[in-house]
C-alpha atoms as a PDB file:
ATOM      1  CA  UNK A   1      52.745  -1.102 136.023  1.00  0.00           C
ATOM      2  CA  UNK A   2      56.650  -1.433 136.134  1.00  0.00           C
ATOM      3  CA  UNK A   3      58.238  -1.043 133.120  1.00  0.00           C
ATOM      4  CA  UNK A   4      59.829  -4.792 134.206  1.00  0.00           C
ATOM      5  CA  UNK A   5      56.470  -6.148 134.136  1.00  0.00           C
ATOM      6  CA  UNK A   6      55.072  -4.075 131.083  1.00  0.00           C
ATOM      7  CA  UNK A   7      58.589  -5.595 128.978  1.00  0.00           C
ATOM      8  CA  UNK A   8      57.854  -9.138 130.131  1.00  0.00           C
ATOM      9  CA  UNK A   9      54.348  -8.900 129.233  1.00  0.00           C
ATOM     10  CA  UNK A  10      55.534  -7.567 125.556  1.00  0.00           C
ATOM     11  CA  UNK A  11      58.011 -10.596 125.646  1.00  0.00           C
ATOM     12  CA  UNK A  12      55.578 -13.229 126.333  1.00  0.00           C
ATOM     13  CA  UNK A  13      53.178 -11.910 123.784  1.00  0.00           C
ATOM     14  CA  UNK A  14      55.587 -12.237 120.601  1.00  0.00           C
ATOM     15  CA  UNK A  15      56.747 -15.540 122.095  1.00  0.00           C
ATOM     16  CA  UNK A  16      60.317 -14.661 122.895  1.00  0.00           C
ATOM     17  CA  UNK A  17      62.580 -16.308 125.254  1.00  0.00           C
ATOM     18  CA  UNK A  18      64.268 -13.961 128.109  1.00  0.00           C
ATOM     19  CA  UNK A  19      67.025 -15.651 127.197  1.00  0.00           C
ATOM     20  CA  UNK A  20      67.263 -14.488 123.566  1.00  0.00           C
ATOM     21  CA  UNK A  21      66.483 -11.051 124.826  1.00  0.00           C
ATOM     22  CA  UNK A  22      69.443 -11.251 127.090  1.00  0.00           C
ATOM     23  CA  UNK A  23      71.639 -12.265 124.449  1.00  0.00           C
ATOM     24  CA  UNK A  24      70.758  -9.817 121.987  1.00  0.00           C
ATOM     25  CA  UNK A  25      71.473  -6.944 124.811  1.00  0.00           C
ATOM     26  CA  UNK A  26      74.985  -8.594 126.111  1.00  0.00           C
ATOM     27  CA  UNK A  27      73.508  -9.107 129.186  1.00  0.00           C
ATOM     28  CA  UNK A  28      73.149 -12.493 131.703  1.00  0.00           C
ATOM     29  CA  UNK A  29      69.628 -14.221 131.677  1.00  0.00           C
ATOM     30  CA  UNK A  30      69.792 -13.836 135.258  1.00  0.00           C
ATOM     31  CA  UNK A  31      70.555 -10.026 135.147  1.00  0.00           C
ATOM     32  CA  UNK A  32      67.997  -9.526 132.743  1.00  0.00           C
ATOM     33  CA  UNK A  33      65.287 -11.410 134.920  1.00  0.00           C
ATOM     34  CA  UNK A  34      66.002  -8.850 137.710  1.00  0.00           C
ATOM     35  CA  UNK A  35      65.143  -5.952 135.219  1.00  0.00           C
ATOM     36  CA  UNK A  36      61.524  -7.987 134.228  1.00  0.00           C
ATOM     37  CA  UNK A  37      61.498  -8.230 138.172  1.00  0.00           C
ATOM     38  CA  UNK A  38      61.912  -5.283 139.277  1.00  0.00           C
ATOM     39  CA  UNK A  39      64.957  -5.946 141.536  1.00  0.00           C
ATOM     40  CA  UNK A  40      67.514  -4.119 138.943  1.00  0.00           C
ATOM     41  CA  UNK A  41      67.071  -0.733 137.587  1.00  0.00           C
ATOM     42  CA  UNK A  42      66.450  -0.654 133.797  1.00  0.00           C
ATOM     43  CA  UNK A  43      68.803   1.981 131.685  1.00  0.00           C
ATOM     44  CA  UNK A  44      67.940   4.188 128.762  1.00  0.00           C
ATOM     45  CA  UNK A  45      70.608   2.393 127.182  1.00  0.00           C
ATOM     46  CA  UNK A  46      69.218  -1.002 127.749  1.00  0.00           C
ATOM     47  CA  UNK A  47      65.211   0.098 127.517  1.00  0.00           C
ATOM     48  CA  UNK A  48      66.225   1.111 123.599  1.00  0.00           C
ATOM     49  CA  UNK A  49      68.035  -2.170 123.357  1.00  0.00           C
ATOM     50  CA  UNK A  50      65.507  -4.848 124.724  1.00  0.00           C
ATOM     51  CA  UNK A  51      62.814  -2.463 122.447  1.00  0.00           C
ATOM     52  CA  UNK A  52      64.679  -3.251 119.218  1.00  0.00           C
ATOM     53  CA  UNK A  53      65.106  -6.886 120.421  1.00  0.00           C
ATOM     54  CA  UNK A  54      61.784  -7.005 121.004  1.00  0.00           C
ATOM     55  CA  UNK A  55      60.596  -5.572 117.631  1.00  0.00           C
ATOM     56  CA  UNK A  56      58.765  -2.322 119.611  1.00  0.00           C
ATOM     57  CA  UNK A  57      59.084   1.120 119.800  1.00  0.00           C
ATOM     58  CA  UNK A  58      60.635   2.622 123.422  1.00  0.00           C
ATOM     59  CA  UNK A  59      57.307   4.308 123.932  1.00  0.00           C
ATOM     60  CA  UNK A  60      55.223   0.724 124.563  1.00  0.00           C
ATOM     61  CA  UNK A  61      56.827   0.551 127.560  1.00  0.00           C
ATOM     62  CA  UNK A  62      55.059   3.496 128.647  1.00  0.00           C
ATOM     63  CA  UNK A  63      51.189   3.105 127.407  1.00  0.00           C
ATOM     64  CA  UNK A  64      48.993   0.586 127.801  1.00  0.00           C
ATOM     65  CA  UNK A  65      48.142   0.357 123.767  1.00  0.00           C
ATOM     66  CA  UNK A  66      47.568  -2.451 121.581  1.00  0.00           C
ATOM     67  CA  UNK A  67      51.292  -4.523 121.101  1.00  0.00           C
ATOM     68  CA  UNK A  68      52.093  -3.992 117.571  1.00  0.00           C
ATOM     69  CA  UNK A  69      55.243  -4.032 115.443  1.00  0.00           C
ATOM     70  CA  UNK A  70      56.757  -0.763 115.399  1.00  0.00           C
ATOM     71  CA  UNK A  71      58.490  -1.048 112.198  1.00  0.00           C
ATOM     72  CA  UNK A  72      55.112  -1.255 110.310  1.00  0.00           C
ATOM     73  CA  UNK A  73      54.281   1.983 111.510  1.00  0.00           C
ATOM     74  CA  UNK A  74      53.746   5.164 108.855  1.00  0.00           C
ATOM     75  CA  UNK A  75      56.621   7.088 108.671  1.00  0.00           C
ATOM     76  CA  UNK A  76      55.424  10.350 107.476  1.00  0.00           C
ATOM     77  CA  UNK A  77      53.174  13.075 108.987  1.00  0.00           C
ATOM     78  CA  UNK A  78      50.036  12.342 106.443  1.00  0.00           C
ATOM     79  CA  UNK A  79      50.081   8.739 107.766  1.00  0.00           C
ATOM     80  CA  UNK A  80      51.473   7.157 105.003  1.00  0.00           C
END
């Protein structure tokens, strides 16, 4: 999967507009519809960005795991 596809797919799952998403990263809704596409290159910079506007960690684009809200996450090493 391309992460385009794998960041829409997150998207549409918490119900957020590619719009908003392209607002919160100062960023055209068309522009950002080529990154979900596939026809423009997606940037470090911007893969952390869309990941906070999206409420997920950077590493969801990656694995195919169960979409959950990164910020509920344990912090420490003991899982708490």
């Amino acid at each position: 999967m391309i992460f385009g596809d794998k960041i829409r797919k997150i998207r549409i799952s918490k119900g957020i507009k590619s719009k908003f998403v392209a607002n919160k990263i100062n960023m055209s809704p068309s522009s950002y519809c080529d990154i979900e596409s596939g026809r423009k290159k997606l940037t470090l910079e911007h893969a952390l960005i869309i990941a906070d506007a999206l409420g997920v960690d950077i590493k969801d684009f990656f694995y195919e795991n169960k979409l959950r809200d990164s910020r509920d996450l344990p912090t420490g090493t003991d899982g708490k």
